[in-house]
Protein backbone atom coordinates (compact mmCIF):
# COMPACT_ATOMS: atom_id res chain seq x y z
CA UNK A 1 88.20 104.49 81.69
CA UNK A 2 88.85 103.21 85.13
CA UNK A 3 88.92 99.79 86.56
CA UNK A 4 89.02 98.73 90.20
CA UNK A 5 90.82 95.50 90.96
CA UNK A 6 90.72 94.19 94.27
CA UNK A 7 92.48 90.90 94.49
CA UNK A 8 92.34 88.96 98.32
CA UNK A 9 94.57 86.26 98.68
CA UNK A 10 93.42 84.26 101.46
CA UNK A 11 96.17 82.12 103.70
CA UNK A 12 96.30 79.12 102.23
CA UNK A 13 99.00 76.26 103.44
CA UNK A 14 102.19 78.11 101.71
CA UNK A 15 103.42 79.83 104.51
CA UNK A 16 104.20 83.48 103.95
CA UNK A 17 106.27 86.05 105.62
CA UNK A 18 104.74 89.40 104.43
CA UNK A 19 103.47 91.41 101.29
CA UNK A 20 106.43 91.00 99.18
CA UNK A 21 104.55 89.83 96.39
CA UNK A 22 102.64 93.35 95.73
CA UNK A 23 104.40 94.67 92.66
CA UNK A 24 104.25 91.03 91.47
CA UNK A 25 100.62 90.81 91.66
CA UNK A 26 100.22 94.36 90.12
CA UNK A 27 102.46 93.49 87.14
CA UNK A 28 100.74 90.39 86.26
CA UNK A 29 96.91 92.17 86.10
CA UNK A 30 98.65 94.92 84.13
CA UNK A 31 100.18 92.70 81.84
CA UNK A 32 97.16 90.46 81.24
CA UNK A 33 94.81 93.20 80.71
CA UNK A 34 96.93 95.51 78.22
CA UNK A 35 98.02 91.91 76.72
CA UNK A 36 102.17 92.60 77.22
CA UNK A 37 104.26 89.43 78.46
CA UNK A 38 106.80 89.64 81.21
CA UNK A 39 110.38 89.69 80.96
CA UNK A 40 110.61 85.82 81.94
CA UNK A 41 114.86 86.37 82.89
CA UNK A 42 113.38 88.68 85.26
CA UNK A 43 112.46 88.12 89.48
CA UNK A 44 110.86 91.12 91.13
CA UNK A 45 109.68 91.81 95.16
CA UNK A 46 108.08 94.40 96.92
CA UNK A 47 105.18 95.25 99.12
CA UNK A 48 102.95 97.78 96.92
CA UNK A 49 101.08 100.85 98.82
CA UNK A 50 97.42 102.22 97.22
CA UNK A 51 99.75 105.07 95.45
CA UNK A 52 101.92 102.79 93.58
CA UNK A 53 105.06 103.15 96.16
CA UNK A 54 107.63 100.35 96.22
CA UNK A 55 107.84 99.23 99.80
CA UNK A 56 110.39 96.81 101.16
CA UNK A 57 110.51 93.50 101.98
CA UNK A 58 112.17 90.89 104.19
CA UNK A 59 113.98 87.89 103.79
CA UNK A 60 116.18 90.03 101.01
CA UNK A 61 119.36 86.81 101.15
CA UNK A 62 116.84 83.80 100.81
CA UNK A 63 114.79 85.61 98.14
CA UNK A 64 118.04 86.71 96.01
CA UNK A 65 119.26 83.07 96.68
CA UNK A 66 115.99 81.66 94.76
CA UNK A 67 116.13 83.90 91.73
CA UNK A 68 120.09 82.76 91.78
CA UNK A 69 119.00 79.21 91.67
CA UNK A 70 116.06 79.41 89.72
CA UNK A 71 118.59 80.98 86.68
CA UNK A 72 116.96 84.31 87.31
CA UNK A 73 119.77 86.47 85.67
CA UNK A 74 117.87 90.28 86.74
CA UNK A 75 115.76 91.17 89.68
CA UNK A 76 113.59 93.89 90.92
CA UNK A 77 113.93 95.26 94.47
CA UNK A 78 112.47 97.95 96.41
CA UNK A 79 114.63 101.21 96.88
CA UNK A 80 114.66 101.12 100.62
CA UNK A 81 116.16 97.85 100.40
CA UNK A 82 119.31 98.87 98.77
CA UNK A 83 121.00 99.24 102.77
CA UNK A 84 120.36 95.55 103.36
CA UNK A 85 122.16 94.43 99.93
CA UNK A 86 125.34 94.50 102.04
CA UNK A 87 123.95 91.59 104.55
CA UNK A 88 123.99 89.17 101.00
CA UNK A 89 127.22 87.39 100.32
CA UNK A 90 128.95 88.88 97.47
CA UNK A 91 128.77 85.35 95.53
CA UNK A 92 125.38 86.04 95.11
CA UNK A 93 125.17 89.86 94.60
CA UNK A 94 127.61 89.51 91.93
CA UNK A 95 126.10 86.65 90.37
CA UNK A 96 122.91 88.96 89.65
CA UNK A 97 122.17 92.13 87.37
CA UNK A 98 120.09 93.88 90.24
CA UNK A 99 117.93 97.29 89.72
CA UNK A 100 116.60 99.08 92.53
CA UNK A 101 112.32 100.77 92.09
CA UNK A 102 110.82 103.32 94.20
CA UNK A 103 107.12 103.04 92.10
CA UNK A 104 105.34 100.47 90.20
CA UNK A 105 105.43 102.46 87.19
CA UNK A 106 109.56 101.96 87.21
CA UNK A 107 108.65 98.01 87.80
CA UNK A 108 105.89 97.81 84.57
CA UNK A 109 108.41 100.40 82.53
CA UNK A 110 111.34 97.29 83.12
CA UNK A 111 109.26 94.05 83.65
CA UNK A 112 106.60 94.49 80.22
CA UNK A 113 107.79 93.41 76.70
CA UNK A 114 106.33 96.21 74.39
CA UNK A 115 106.28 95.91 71.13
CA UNK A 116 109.23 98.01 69.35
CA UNK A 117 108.40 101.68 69.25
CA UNK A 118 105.65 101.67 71.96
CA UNK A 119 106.18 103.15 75.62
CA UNK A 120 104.28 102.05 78.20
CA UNK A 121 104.01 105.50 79.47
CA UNK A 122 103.30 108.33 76.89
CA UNK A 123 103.93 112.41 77.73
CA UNK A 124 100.40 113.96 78.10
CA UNK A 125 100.02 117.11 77.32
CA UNK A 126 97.94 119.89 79.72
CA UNK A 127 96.00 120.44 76.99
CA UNK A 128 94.92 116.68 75.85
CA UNK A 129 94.28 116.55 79.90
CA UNK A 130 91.90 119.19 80.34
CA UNK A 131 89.83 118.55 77.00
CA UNK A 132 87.92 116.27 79.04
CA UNK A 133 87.65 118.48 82.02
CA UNK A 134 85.15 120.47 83.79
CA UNK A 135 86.16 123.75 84.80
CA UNK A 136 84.52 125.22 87.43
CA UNK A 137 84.51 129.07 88.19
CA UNK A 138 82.31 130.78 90.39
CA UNK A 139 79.88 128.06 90.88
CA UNK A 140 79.70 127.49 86.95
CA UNK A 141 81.35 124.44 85.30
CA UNK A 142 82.55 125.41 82.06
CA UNK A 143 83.69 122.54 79.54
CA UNK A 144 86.22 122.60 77.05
């Protein structure tokens, strides 16, 4: 089954410097509609691209400094950020458990509280994948 979600956030009067929210966004639709809570301990930023890339942000010290001061104790942050960690005083660096994401499905693996013995994310087989397919060959679509 698929499912387009377009979600438009118009400005409103909390001023905003960017897309940072992205991954954010995308968590919170996945969690309500597969009905998984978010880790609440945990703070996450990052612009999201149509293919589920992690894109980074700005504004990386005054965005660590809220999730320090909101008792955030982990936080999510986009791979290509990882240079600019060294700009953040090391008082609040150290004071957080910080993991670095490259794709949404890293953020959803680490942000969604499964229940025990479900993954998020199950192996799929080649052949569970092309039951449902059409084969085509020489102009004739062949189903298996």
């Amino acid at each position: 089954q698929q499912l387009d979600i377009h979600v438009h956030v118009p400005e409103g009067a909390i001023p905003k410097d960017g897309p940072s929210a992205g991954i954010t966004m995308a968590t919170s639709i996945v969690s309500a509609l597969l009905k998984y809570p978010v880790d609440r301990h945990l703070a996450m930023t990052g612009e999201i691209t149509l293919r589920g890339r992690v894109l980074p942000i700005g504004g990386l010290t005054e965005k660590l400094l809220a999730a320090k001061r909101g008792n955030i104790t982990h936080i999510l942050l986009p791979g290509e950020n990882r240079r600019d960690l060294e700009e953040v005083p090391a008082r609040i660096r150290e004071s957080l458990d910080i993991t670095f994401v490259d794709h949404v499905d890293e953020v959803l693996i680490r942000a969604l509280i499964l229940p025990k013995g479900e993954q998020l994310f199950k192996d799929v087989s080649l052949e569970s994948i092309l039951k449902n397919v059409a084969l085509s060959a020489h102009n004739t679509t062949v189903q298996q």
